[in-house]
N, C-alpha and C. Protein backbone atom coordinates (compact mmCIF):
# COMPACT_ATOMS: atom_id res chain seq x y z
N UNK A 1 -97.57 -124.51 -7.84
CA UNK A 1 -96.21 -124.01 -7.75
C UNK A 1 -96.05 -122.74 -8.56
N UNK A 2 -96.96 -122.40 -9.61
CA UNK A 2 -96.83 -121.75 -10.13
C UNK A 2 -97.64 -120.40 -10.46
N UNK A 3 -97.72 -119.47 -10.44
CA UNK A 3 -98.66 -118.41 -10.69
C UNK A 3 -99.86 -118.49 -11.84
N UNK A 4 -100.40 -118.11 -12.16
CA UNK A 4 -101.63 -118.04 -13.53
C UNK A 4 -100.63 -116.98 -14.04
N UNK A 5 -99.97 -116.31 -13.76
CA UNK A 5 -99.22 -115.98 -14.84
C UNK A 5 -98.22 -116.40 -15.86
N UNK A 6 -97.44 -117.57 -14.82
CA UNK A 6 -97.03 -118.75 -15.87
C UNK A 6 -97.78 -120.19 -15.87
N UNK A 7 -98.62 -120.18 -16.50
CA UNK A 7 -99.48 -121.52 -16.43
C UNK A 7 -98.39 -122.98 -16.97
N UNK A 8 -97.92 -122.72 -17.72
CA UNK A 8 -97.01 -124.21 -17.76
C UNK A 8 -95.53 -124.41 -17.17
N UNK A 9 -95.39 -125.08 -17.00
CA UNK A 9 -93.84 -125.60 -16.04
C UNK A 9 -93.15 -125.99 -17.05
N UNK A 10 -91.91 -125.10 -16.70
CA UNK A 10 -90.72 -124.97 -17.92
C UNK A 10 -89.39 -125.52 -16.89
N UNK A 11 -89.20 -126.81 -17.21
CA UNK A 11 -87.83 -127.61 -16.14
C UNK A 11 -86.57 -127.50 -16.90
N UNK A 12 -85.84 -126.94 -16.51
CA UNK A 12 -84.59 -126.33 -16.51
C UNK A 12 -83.15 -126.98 -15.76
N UNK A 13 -83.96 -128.08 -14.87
CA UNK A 13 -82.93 -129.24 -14.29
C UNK A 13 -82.43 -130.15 -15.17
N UNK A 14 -81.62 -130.82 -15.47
CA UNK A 14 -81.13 -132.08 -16.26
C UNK A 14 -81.12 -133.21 -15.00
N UNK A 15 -81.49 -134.15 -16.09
CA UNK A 15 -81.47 -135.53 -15.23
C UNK A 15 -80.41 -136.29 -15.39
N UNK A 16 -79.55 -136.84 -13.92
CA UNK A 16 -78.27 -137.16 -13.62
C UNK A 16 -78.34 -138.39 -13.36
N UNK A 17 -77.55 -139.24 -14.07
CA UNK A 17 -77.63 -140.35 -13.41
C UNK A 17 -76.80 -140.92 -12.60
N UNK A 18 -77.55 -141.35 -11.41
CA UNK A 18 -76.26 -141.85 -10.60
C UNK A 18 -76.20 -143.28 -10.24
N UNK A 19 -75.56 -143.91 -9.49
CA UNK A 19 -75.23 -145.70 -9.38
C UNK A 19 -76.26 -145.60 -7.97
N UNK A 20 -77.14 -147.06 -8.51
CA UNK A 20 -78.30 -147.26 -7.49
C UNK A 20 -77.92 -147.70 -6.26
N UNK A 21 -78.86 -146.93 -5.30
CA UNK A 21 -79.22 -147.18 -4.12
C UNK A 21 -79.49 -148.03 -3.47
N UNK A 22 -79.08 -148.69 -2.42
CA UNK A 22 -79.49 -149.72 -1.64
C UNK A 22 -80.54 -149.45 -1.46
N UNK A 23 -81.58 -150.55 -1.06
CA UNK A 23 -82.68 -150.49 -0.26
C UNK A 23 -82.81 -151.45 0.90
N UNK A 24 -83.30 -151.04 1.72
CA UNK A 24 -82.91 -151.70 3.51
C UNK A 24 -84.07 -151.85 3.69
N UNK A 25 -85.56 -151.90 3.07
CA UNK A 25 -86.77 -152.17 3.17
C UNK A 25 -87.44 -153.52 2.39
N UNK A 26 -86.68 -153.88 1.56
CA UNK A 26 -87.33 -155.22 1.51
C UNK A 26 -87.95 -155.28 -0.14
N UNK A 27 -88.21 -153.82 -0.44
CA UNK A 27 -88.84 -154.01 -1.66
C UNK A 27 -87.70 -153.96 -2.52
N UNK A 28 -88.32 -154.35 -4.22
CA UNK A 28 -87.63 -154.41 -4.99
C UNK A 28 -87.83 -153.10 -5.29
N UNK A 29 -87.22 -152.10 -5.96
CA UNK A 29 -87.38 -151.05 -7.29
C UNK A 29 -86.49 -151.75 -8.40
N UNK A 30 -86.84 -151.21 -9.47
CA UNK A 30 -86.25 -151.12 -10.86
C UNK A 30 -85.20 -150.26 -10.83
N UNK A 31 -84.35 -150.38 -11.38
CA UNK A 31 -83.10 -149.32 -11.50
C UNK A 31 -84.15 -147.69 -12.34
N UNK A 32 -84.64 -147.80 -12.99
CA UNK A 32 -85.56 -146.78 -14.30
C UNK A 32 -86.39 -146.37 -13.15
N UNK A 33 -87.18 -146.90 -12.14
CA UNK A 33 -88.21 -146.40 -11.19
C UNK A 33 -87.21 -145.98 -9.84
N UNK A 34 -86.09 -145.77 -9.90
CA UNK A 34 -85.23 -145.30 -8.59
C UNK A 34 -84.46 -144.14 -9.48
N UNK A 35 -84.32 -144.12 -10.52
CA UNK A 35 -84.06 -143.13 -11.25
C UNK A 35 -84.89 -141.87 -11.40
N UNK A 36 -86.14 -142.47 -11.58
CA UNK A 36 -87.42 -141.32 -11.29
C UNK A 36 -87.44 -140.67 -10.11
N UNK A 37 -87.48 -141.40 -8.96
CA UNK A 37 -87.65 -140.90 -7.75
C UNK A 37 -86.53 -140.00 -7.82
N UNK A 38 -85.28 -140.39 -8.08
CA UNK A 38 -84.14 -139.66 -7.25
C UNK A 38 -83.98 -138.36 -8.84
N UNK A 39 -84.21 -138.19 -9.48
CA UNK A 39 -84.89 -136.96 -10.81
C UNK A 39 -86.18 -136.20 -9.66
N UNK A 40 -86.61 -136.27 -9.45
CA UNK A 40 -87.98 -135.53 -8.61
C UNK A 40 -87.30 -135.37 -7.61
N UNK A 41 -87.00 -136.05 -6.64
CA UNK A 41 -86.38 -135.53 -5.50
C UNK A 41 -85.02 -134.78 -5.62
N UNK A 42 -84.58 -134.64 -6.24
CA UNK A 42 -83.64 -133.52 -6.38
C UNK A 42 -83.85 -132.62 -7.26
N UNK A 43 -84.97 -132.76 -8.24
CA UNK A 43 -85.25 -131.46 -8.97
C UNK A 43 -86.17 -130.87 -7.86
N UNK A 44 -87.22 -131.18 -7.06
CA UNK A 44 -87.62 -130.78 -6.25
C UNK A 44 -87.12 -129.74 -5.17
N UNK A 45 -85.72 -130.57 -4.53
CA UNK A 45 -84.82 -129.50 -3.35
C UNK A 45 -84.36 -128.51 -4.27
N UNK A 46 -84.01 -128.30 -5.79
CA UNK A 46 -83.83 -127.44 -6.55
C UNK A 46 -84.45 -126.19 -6.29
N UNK A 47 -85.78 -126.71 -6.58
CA UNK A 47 -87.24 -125.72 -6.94
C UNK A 47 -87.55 -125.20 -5.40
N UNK A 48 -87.07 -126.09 -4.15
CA UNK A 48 -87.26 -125.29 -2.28
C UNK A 48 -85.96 -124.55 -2.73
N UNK A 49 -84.70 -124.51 -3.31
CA UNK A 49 -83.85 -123.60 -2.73
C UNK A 49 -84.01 -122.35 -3.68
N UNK A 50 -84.50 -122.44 -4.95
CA UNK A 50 -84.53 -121.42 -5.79
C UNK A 50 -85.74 -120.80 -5.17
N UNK A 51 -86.77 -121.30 -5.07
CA UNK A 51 -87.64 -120.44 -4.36
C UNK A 51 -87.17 -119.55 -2.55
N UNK A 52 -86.63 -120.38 -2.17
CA UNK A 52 -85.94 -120.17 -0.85
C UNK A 52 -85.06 -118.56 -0.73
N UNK A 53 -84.58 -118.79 -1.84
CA UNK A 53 -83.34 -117.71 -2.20
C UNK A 53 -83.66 -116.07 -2.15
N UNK A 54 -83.12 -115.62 -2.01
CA UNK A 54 -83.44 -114.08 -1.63
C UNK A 54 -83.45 -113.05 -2.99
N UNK A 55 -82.97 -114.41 -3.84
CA UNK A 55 -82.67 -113.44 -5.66
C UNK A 55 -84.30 -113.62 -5.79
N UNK A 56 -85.49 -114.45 -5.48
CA UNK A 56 -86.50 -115.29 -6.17
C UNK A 56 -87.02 -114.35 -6.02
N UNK A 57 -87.29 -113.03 -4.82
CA UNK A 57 -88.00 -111.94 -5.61
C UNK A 57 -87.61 -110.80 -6.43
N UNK A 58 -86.58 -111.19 -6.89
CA UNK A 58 -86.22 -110.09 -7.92
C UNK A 58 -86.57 -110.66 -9.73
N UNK A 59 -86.82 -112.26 -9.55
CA UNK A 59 -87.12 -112.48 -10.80
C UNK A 59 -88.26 -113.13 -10.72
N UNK A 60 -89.82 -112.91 -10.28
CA UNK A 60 -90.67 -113.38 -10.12
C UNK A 60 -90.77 -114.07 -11.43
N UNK A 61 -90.94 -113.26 -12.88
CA UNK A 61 -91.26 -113.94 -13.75
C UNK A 61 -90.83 -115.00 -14.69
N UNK A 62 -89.58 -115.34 -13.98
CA UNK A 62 -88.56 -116.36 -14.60
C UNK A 62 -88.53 -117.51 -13.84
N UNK A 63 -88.74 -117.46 -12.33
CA UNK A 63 -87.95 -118.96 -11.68
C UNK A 63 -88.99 -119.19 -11.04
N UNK A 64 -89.39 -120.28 -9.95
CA UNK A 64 -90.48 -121.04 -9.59
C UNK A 64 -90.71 -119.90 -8.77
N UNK A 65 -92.62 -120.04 -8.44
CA UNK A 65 -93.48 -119.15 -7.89
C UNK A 65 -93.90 -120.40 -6.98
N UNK A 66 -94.45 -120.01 -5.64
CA UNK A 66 -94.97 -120.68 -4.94
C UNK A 66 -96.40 -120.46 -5.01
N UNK A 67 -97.41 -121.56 -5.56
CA UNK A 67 -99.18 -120.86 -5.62
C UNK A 67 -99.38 -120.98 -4.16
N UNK A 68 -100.08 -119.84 -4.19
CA UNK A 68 -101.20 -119.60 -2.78
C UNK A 68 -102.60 -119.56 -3.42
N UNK A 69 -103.44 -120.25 -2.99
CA UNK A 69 -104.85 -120.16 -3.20
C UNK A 69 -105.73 -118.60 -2.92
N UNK A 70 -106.49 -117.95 -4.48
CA UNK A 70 -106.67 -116.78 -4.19
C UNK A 70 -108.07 -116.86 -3.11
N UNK A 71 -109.13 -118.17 -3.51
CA UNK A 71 -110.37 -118.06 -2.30
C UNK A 71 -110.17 -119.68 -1.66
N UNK A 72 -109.10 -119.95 -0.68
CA UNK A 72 -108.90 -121.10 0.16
C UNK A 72 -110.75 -121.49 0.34
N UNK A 73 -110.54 -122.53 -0.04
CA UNK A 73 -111.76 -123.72 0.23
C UNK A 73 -111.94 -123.97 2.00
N UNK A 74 -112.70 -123.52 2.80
CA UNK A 74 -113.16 -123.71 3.89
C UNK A 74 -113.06 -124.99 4.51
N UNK A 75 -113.70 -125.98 3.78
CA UNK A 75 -113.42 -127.24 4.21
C UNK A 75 -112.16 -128.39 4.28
N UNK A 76 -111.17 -126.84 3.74
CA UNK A 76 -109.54 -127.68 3.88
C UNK A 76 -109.14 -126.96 5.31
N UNK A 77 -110.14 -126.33 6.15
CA UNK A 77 -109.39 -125.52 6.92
C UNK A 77 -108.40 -126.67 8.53
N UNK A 78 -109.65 -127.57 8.55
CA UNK A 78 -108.88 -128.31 9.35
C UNK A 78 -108.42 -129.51 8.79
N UNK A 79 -107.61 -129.47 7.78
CA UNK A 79 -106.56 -130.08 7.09
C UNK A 79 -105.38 -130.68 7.51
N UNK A 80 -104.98 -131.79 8.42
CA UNK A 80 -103.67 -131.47 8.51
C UNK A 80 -102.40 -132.98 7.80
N UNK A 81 -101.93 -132.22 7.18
CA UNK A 81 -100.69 -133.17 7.02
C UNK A 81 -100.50 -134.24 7.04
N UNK A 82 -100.56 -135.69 6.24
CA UNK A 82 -99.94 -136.93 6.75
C UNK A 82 -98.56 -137.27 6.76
N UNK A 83 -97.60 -137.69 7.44
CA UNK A 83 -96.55 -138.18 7.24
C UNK A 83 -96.70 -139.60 6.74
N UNK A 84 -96.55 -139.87 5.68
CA UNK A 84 -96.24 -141.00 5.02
C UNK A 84 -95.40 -142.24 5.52
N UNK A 85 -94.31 -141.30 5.27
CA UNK A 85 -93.29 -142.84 6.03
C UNK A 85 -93.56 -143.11 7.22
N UNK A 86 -93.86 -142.11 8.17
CA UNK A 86 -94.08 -142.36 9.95
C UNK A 86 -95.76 -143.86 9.26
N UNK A 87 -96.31 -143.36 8.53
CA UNK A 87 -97.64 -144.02 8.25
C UNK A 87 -97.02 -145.77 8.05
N UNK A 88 -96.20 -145.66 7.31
CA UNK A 88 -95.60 -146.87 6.34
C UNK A 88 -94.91 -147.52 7.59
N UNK A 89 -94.20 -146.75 8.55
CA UNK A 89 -93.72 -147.91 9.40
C UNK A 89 -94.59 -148.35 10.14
N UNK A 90 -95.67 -147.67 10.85
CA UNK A 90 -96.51 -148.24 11.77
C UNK A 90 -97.07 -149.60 10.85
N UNK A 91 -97.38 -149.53 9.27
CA UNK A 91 -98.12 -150.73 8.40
C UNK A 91 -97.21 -151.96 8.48
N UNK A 92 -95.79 -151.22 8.86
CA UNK A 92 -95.22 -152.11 8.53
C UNK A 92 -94.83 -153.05 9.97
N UNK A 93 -94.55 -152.02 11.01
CA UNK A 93 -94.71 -152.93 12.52
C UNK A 93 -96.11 -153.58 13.00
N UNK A 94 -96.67 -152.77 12.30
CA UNK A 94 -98.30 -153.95 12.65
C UNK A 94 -98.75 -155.55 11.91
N UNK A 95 -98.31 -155.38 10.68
CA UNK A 95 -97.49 -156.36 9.81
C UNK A 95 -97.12 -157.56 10.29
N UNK A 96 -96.18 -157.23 11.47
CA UNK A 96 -95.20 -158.12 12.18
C UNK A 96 -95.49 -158.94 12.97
N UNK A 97 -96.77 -157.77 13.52
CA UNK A 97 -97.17 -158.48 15.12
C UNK A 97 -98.09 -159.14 14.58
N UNK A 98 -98.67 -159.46 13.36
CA UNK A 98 -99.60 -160.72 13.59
C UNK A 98 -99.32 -161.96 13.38
């Protein structure tokens, strides 16, 4: 996320707490482990819109940098993407049918 010019991550978000979430999947979370998630996932959309923003190249050296790899590794070339949850429901409809 970040350049070699700023090697450490300086978080500038505060963590909010808000009243827990249902869950419609079955598992338990902890109130402290749904707190985490929902701290990352919104400091996260933070760090897509500040980077997103049209100010982000006027202050390269202050707000999140997006890393690009300077010699991309060859053998990531046919790399592609998992979707997780699409992954988690199929585990979870296959699950069913036995």
């Amino acid at each position: 996320l970040y350049s070699s010019s700023a090697p450490r991550m300086v978080n500038n978000y505060k963590r909010t707490s808000s009243p827990r979430s249902p869950t419609n999947s079955g598992e338990l979370f902890t109130p402290a482990h749904e707190e985490n998630v929902r701290f990352i996932h919104d400091t996260w959309q933070c760090v897509l819109r500040d980077i997103r923003s049209p100010q982000s190249s006027e202050r390269k050296d202050r707000g999140p940098q997006e890393y690009v790899e300077k010699n991309p590794n060859p053998n990531l070339n046919s790399f592609t993407p998992v979707d997780l949850s699409d992954l988690k429901k199929r585990n979870t409809q296959d699950s069913k049918k036995s």
